[in-house]
C-alpha atoms as a PDB file:
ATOM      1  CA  UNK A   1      20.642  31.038  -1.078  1.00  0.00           C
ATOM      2  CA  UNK A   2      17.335  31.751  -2.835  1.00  0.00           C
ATOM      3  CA  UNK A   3      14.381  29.923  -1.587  1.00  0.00           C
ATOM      4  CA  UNK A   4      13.445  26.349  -3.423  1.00  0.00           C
ATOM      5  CA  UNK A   5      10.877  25.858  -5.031  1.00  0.00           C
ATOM      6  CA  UNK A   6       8.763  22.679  -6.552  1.00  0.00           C
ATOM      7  CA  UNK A   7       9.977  23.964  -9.991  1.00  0.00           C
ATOM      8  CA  UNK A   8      13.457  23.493  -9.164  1.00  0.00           C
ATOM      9  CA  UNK A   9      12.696  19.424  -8.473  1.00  0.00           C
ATOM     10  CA  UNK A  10      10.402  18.571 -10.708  1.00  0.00           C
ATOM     11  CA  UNK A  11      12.850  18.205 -13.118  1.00  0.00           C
ATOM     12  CA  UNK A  12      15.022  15.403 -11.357  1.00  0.00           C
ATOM     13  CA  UNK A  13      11.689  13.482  -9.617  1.00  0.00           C
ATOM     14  CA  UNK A  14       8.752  14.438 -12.948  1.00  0.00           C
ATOM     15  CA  UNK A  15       5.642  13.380 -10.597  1.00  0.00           C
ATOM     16  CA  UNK A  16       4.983  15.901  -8.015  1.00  0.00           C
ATOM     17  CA  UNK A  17       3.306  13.324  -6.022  1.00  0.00           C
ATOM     18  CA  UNK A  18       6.320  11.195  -5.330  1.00  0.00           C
ATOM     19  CA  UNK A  19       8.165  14.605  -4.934  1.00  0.00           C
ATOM     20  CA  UNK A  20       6.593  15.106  -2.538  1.00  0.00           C
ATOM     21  CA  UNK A  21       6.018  11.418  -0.871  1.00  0.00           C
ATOM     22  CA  UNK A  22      10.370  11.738  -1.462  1.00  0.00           C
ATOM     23  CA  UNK A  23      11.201  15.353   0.195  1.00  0.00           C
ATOM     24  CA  UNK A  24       8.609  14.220   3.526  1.00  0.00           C
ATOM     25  CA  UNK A  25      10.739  10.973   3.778  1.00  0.00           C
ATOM     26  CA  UNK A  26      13.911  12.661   3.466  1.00  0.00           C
ATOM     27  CA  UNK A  27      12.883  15.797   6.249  1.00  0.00           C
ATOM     28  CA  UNK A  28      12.180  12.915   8.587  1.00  0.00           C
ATOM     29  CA  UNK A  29      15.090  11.034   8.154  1.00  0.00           C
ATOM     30  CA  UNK A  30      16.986  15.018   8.717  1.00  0.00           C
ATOM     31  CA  UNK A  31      14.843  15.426  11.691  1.00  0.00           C
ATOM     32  CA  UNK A  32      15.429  11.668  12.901  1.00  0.00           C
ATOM     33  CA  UNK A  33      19.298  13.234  12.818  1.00  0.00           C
ATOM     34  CA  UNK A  34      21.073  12.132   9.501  1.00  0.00           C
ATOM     35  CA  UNK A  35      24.070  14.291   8.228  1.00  0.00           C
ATOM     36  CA  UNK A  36      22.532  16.921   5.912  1.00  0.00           C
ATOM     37  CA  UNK A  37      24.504  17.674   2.435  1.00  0.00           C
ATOM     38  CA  UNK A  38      24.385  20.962   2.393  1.00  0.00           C
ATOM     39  CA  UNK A  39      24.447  24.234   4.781  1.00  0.00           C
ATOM     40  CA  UNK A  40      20.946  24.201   6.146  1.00  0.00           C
ATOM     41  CA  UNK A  41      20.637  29.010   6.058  1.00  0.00           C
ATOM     42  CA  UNK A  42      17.963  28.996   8.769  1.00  0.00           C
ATOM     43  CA  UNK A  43      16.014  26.435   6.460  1.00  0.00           C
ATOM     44  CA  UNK A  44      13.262  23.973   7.827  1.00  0.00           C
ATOM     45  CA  UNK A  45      13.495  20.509   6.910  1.00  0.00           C
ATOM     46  CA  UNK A  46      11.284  20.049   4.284  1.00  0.00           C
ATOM     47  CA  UNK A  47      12.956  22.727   3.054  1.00  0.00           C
ATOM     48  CA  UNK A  48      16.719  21.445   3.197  1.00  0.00           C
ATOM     49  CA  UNK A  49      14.898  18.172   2.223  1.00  0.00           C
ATOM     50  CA  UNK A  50      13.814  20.018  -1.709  1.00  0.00           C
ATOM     51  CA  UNK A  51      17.152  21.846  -1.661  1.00  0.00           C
ATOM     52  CA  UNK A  52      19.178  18.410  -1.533  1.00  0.00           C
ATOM     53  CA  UNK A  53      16.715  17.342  -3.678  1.00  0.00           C
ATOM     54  CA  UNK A  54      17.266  19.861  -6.335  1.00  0.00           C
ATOM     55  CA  UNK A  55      20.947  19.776  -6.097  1.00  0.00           C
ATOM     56  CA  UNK A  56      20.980  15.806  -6.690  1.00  0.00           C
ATOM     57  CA  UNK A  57      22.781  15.199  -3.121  1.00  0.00           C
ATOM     58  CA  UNK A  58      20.217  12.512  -2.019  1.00  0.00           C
ATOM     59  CA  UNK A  59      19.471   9.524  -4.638  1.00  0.00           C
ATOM     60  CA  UNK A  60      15.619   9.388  -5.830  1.00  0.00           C
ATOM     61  CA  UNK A  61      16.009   5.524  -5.730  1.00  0.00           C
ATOM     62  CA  UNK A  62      17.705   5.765  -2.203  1.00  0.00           C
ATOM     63  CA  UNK A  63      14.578   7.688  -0.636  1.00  0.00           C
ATOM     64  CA  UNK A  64      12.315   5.708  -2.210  1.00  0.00           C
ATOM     65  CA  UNK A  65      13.617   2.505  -0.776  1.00  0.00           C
ATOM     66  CA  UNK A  66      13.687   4.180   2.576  1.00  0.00           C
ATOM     67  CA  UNK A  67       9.752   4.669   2.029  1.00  0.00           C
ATOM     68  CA  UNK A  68       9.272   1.170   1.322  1.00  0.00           C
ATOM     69  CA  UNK A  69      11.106   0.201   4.417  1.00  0.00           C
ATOM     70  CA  UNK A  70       9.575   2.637   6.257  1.00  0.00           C
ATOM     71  CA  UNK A  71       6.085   1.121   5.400  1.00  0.00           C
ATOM     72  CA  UNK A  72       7.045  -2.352   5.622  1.00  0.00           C
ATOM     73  CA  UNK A  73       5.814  -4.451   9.028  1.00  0.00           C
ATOM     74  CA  UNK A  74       7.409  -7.677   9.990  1.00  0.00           C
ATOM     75  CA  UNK A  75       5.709  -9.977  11.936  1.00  0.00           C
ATOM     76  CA  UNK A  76       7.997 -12.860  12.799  1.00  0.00           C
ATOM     77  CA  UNK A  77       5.962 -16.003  13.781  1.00  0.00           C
ATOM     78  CA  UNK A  78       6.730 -17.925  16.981  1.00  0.00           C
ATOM     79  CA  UNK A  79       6.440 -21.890  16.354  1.00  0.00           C
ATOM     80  CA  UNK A  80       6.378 -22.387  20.108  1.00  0.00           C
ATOM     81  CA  UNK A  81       3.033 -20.598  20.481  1.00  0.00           C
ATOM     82  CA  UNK A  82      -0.766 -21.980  19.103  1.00  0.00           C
ATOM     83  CA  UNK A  83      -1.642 -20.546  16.205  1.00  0.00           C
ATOM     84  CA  UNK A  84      -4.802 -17.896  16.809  1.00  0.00           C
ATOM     85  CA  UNK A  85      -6.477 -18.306  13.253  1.00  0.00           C
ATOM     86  CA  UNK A  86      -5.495 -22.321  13.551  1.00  0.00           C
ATOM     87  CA  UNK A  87      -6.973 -22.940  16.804  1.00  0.00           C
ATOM     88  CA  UNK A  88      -9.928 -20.953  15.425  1.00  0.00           C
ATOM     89  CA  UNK A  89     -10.348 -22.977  12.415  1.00  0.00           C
ATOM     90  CA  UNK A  90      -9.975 -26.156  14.050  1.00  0.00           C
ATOM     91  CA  UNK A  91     -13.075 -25.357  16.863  1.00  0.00           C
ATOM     92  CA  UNK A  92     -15.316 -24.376  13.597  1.00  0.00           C
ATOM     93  CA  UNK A  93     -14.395 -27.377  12.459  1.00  0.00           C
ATOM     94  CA  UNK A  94     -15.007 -29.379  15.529  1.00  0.00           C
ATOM     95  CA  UNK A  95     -18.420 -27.278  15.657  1.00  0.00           C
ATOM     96  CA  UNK A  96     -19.413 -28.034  12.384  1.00  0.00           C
ATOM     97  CA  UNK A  97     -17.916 -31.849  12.741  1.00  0.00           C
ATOM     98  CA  UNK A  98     -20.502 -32.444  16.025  1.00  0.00           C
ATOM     99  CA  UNK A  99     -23.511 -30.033  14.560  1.00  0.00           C
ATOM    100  CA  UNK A 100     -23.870 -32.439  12.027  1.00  0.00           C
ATOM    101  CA  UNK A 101     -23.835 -35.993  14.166  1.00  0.00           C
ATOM    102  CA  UNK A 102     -27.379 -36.584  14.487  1.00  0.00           C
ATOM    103  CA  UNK A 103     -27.983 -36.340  18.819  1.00  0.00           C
ATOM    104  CA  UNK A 104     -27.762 -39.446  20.676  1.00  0.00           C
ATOM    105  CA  UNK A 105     -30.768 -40.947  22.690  1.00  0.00           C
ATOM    106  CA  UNK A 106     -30.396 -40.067  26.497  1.00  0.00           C
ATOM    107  CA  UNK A 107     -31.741 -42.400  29.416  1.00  0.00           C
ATOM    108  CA  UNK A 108     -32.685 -39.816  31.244  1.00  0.00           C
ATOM    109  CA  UNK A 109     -36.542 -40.688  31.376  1.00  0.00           C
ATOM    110  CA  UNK A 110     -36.603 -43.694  29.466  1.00  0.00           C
ATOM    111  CA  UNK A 111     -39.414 -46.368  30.476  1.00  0.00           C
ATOM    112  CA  UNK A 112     -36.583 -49.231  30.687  1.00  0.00           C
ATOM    113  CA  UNK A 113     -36.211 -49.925  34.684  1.00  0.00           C
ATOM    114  CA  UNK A 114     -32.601 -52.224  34.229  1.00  0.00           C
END
């Protein structure tokens, strides 16, 4: 098969740049071991990536989700555990809470003998 080009895609994803964003996401899932649509003719993965591309055998719409779930982080919250930026907030609190108290007298060298 002749070699792919960027010509043959733009047509089915207009914006080079998310052609590109698209075809990297797809030659990682390939490499990651997904079931290529197509013979791969001694073809690299970015490569097969375009060629499936061109030929409309991977969705726009499903790579693009794959990118946003590629990027996404969860961070699931333990209630169990103390809250870093709480317990923070609450000593600046407390700091600014006792900074403010005007200081007690001490009898440490007072003239009153008890």
């Amino acid at each position: 098969m002749a070699r792919v080009t960027v010509e043959d895609c733009v047509d089915k994803i207009p914006n080079r740049f998310d052609l590109v964003l698209l075809a990297a996401q797809r030659a990682r899932e390939i490499s990651g071991g997904a079931e290529i649509t197509l013979e791969r003719d001694r073809d690299k993965n970015p490569v097969v990536a375009l060629r499936e591309i061109a030929e409309q055998n991977v969705k726009p719409k499903d790579l693009k989700e794959s990118v946003v779930q590629g990027l996404q982080r969860v961070v699931e919250e333990d209630d169990d555990e103390i809250d870093d930026i709480g317990s923070l907030s609450q000593s600046a609190e407390a700091l600014r809470i006792s900074a403010s108290q005007p200081a007690r007298p001490t009898s440490i060298g007072s003239d009153y003998e008890g």
